[in-house]
Protein backbone atom coordinates (compact mmCIF):
# COMPACT_ATOMS: atom_id res chain seq x y z
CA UNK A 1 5.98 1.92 18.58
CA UNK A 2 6.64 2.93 15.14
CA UNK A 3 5.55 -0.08 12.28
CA UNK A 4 7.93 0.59 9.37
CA UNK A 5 9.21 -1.14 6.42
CA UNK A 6 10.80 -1.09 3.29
CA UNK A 7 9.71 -3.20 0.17
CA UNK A 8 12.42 -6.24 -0.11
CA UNK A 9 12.82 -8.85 -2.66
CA UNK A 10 11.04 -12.34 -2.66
CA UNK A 11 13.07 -14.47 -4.55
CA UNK A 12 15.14 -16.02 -1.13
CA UNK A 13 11.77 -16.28 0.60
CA UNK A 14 10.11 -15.29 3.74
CA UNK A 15 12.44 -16.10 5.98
CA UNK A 16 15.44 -14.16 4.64
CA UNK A 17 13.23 -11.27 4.16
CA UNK A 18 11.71 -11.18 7.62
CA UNK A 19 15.83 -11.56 8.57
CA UNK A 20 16.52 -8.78 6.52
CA UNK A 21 14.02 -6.69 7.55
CA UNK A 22 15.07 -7.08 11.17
CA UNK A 23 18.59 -6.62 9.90
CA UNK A 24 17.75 -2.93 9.42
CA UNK A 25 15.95 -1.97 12.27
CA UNK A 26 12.16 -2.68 10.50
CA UNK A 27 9.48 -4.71 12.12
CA UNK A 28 7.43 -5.25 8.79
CA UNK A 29 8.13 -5.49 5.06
CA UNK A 30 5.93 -5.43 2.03
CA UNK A 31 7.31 -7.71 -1.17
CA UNK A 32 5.46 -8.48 -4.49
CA UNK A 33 3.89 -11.58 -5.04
CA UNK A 34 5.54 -12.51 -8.11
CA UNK A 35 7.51 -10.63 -10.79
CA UNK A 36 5.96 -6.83 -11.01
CA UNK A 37 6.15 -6.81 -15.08
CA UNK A 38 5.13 -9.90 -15.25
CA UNK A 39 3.00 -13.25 -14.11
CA UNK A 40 5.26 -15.60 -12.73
CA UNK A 41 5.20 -16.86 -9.16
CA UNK A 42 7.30 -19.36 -7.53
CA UNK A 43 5.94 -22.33 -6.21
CA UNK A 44 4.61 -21.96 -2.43
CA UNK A 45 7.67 -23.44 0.26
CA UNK A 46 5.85 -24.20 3.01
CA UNK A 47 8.94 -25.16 5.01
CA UNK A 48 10.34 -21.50 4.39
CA UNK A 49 6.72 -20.42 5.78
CA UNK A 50 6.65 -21.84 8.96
CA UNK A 51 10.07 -20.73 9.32
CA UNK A 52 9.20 -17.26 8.52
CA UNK A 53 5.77 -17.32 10.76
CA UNK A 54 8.21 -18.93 13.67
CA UNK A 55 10.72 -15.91 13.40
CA UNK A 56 8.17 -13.28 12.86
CA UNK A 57 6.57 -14.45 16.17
CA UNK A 58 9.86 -14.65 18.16
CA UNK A 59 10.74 -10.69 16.48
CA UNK A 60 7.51 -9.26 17.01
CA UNK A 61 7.02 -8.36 13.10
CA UNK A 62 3.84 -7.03 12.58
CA UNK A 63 1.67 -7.97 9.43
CA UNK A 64 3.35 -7.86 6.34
CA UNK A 65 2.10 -6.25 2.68
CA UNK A 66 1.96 -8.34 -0.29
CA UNK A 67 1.45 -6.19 -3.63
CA UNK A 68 0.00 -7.60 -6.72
CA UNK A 69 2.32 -6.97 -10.50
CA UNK A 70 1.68 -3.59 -11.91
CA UNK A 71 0.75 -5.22 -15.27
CA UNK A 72 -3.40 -6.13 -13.64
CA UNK A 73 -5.60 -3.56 -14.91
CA UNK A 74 -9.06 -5.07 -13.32
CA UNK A 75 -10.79 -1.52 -14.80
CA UNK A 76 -9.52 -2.33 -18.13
CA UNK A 77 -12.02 -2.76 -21.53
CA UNK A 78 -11.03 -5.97 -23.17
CA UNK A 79 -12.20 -9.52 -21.60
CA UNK A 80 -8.54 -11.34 -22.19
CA UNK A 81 -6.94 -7.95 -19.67
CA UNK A 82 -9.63 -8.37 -17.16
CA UNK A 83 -9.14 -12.37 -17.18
CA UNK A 84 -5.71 -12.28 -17.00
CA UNK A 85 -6.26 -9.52 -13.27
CA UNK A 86 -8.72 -12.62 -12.03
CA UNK A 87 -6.36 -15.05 -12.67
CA UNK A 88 -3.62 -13.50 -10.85
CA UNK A 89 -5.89 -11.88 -8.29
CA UNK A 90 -7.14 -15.54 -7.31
CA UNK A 91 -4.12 -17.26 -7.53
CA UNK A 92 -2.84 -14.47 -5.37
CA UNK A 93 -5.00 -14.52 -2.54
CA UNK A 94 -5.30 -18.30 -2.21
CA UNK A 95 -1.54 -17.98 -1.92
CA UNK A 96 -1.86 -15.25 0.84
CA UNK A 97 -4.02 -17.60 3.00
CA UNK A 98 -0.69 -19.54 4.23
CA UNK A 99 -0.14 -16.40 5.59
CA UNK A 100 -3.22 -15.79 7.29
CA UNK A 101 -4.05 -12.12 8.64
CA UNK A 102 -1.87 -10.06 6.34
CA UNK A 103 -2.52 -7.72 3.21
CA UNK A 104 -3.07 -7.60 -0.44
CA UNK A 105 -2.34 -3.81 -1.95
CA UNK A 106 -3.27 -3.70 -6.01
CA UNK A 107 -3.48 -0.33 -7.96
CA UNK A 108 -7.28 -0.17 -9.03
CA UNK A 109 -6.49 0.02 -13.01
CA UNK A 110 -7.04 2.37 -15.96
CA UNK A 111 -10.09 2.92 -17.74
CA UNK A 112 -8.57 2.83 -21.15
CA UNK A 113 -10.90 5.79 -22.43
CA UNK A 114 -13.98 4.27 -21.65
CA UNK A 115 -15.01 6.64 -18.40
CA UNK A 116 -14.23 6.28 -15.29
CA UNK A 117 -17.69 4.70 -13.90
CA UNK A 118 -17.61 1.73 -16.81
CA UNK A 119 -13.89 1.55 -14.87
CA UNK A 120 -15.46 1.41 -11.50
CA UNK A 121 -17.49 -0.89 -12.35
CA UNK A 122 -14.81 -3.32 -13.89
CA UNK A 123 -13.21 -3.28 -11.00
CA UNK A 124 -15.92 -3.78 -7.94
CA UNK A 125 -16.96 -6.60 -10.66
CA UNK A 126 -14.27 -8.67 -9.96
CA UNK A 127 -13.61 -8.25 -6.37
CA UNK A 128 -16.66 -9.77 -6.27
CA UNK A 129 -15.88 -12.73 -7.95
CA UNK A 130 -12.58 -12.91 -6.26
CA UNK A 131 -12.89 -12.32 -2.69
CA UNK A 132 -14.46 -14.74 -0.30
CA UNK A 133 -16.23 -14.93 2.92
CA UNK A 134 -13.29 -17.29 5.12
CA UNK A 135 -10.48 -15.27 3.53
CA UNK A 136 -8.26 -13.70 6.08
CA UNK A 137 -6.34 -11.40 3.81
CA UNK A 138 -7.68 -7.76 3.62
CA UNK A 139 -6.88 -6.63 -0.09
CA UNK A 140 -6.05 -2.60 -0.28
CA UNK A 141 -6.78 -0.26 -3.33
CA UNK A 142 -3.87 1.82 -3.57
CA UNK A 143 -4.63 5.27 -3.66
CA UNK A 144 -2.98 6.62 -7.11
CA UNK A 145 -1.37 9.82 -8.83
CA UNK A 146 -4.20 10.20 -11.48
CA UNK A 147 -1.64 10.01 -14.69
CA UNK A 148 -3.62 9.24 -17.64
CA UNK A 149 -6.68 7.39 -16.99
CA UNK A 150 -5.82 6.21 -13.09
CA UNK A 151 -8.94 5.11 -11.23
CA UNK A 152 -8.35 5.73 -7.89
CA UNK A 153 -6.75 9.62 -7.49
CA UNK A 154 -9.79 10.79 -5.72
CA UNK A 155 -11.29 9.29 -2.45
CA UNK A 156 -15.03 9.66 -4.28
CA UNK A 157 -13.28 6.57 -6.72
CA UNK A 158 -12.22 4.27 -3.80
CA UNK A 159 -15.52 4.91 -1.93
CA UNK A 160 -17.73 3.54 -4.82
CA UNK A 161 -15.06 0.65 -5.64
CA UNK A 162 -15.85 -0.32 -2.00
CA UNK A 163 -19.80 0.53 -1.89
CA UNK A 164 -20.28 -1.84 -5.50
CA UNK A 165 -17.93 -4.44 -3.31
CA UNK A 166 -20.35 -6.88 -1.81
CA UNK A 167 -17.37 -8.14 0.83
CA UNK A 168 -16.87 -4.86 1.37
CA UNK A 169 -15.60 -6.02 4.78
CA UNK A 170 -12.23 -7.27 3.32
CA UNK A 171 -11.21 -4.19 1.51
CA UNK A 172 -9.29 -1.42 2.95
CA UNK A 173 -7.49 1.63 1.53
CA UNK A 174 -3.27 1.96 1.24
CA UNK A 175 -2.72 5.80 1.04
CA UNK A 176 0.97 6.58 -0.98
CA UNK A 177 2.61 9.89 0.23
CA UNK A 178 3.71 10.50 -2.98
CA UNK A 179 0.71 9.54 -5.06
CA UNK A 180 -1.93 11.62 -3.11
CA UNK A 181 0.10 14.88 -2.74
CA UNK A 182 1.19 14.60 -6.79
CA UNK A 183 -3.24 14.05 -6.97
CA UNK A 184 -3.82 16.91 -5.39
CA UNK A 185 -4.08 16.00 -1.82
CA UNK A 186 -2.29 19.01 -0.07
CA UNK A 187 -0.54 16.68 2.96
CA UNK A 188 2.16 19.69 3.00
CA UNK A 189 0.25 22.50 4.57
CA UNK A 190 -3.18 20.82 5.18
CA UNK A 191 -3.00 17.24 6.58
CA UNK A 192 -5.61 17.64 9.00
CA UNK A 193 -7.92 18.66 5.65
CA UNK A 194 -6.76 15.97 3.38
CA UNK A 195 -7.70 12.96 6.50
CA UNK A 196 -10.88 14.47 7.27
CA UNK A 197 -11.53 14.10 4.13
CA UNK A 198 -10.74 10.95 3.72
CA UNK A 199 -12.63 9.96 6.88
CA UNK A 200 -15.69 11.73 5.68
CA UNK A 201 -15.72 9.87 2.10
CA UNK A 202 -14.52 6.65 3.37
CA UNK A 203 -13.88 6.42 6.90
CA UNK A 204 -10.32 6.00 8.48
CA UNK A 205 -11.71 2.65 10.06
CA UNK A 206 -10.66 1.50 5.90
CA UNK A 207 -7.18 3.13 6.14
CA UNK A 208 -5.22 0.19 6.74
CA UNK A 209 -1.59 1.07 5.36
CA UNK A 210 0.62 3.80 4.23
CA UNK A 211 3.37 3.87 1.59
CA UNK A 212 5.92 6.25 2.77
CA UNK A 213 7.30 8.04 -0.28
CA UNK A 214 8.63 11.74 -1.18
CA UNK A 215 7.74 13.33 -4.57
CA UNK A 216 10.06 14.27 -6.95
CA UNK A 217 7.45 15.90 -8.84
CA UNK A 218 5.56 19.13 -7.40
CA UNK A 219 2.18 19.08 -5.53
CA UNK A 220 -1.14 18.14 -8.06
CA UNK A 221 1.59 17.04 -10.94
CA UNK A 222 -0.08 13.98 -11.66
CA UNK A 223 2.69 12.45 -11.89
CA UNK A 224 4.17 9.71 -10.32
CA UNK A 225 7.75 9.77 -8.98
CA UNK A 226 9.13 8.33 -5.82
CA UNK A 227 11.76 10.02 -3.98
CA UNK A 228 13.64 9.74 -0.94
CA UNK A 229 12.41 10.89 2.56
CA UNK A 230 13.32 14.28 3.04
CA UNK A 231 14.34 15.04 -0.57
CA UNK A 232 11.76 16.29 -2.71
CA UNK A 233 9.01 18.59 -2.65
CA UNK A 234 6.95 17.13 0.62
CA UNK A 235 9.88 17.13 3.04
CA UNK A 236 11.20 16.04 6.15
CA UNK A 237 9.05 18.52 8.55
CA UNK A 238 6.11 16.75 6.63
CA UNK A 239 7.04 13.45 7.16
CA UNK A 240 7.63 13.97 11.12
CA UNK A 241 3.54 15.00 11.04
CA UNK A 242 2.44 12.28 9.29
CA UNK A 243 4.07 9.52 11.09
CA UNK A 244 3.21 11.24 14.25
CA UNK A 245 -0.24 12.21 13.31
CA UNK A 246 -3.15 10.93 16.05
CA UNK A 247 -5.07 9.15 12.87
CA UNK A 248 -1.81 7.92 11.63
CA UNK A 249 0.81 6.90 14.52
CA UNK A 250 -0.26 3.57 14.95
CA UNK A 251 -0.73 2.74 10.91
CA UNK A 252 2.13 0.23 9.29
CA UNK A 253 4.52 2.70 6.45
CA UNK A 254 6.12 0.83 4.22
CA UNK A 255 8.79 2.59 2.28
CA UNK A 256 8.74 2.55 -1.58
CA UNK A 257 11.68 4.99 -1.90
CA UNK A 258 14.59 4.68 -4.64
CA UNK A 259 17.22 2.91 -3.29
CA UNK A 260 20.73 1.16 -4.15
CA UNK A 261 20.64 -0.81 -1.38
CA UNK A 262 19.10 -1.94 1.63
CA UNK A 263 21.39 0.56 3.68
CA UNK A 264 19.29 3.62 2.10
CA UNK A 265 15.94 1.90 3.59
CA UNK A 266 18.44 1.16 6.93
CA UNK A 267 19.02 4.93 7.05
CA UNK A 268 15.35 6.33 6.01
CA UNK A 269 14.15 4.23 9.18
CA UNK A 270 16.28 5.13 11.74
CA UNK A 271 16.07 8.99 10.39
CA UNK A 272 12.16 8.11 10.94
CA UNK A 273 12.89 6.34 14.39
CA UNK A 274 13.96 9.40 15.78
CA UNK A 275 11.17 11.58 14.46
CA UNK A 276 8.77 9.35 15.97
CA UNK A 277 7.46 10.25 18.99
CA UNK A 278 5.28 7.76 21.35
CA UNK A 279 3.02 10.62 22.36
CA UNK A 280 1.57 12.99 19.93
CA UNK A 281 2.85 16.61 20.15
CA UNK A 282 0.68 19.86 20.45
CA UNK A 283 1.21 21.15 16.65
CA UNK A 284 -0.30 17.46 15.16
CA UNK A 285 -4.37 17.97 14.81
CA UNK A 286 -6.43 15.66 15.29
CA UNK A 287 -9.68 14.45 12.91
């Protein structure tokens, strides 16, 4: 069975999104843990939690995706940046432990001009001091675009992020369509390449979620802009392989595509539905 969902809005709660995401066909959702420009998070409802783990049981919903504020830059150079990513990172993850067994995706950070190791560094620093040993949450570095000073474009960045990480155990890698072909990752006319890569740096045993996204901007642009499935310049033929890929089929997507509405995400996932097939076809390679 296909595990697809959409990114839906937190402020009704758990419940209503789980509702919502069963609304339109999904069987997952990702959400952000509090507002994405800024710091604020609402108080935890724990009535609206046991609702939501009660429904999610009785629809099957697999494990959901929780993504931290874009405004944490972990890799960044000045203390009061850094503080203010293990603030927000803690808080965070204690929150995600009322929903035990789910996942934490964060974008790595930006070295600011002080080299990408010193970045590196920054950032396996304070997963250490973050993550703990009873924690049931596995926290994802987002694979990025490589705009400006991104950490994280290349699968060498992730792989040493992880190796400094002494829990190295509760990490795993999201992959985003759109960022990895924009960084150079050709997933157009060499998927099979681009995974065995990834397994060879990494391992796919670390691949733990995919955000399913088209690019508006052409292959190694470096930049990054969603776009709808099908629409831009990886395509609908691509998509089909990558859902139905052997290292991929059984992976949760979550869609970050631009939307009005939750009827465009309603559409994207039956389109993807149908492309889905429960057994691998003879044109998909396998790592």
């Amino acid at each position: 069975m296909l595990t697809i969902g959409c990114h839906l809005s937190a402020g009704k709660g758990f419940l209503n999104m789980a509702k919502e995401a069963v609304s339109i066909g999904a069987n997952t959702f990702q959400f952000f843990t509090r507002n994405p420009r800024g710091s604020q998070a609402k108080p935890i409802d724990l009535k609206d939690i046991e609702l939501f783990k009660s429904y999610a049981s009785e629809h099957h919903l697999k494990p959901i995706l929780a993504h931290a504020p874009y405004t944490l830059n972990p890799a960044a150079d000045k203390p009061e940046t850094r503080e203010f990513a293990r603030i927000v990172l803690t808080d965070d993850l204690n929150r995600m432990e009322h929903l035990p067994g789910n996942m934490y995706n964060f974008h790595p950070g930006s070295h600011v001009g002080q080299g990408i190791t010193d970045g590196i560094n920054r950032i396996a620093e304070l997963l250490n001091e973050v993550l703990t040993p009873n924690q049931t949450t596995t926290v994802l570095l987002e694979a990025m675009s490589g705009k400006g000073t991104e950490i994280g474009a290349r699968f060498e960045e992730l792989k040493e992020i992880i190796d400094q990480t002494h829990l190295s155990d509760k990490i795993g890698v999201c992959l985003d369509t759109c960022h990895i072909f924009a960084g150079g990752y050709d997933i157009v006319h060499n998927l099979d390449n681009t995974l065995n890569q990834f397994d060879k740096i990494i391992g796919l045993n670390k691949l733990k979620a995919i955000h399913l996204n088209d690019s508006l901007m052409p292959f190694n642009s470096r930049k990054d802009r969603h776009e709808k499935i099908g629409k831009g310049f990886i395509g609908l033929n691509s998509f089909a392989k990558i859902i139905n890929h052997p290292a991929l089929k059984d992976k949760p997507f979550y869609l970050e595509t631009p939307q009005e509405n939750l009827s465009g995400y309603a559409g994207e996932i039956t389109l993807l539905k149908k492309l889905y097939q429960s057994e691998p076809n003879s044109d998909c390679g396998i790592v």
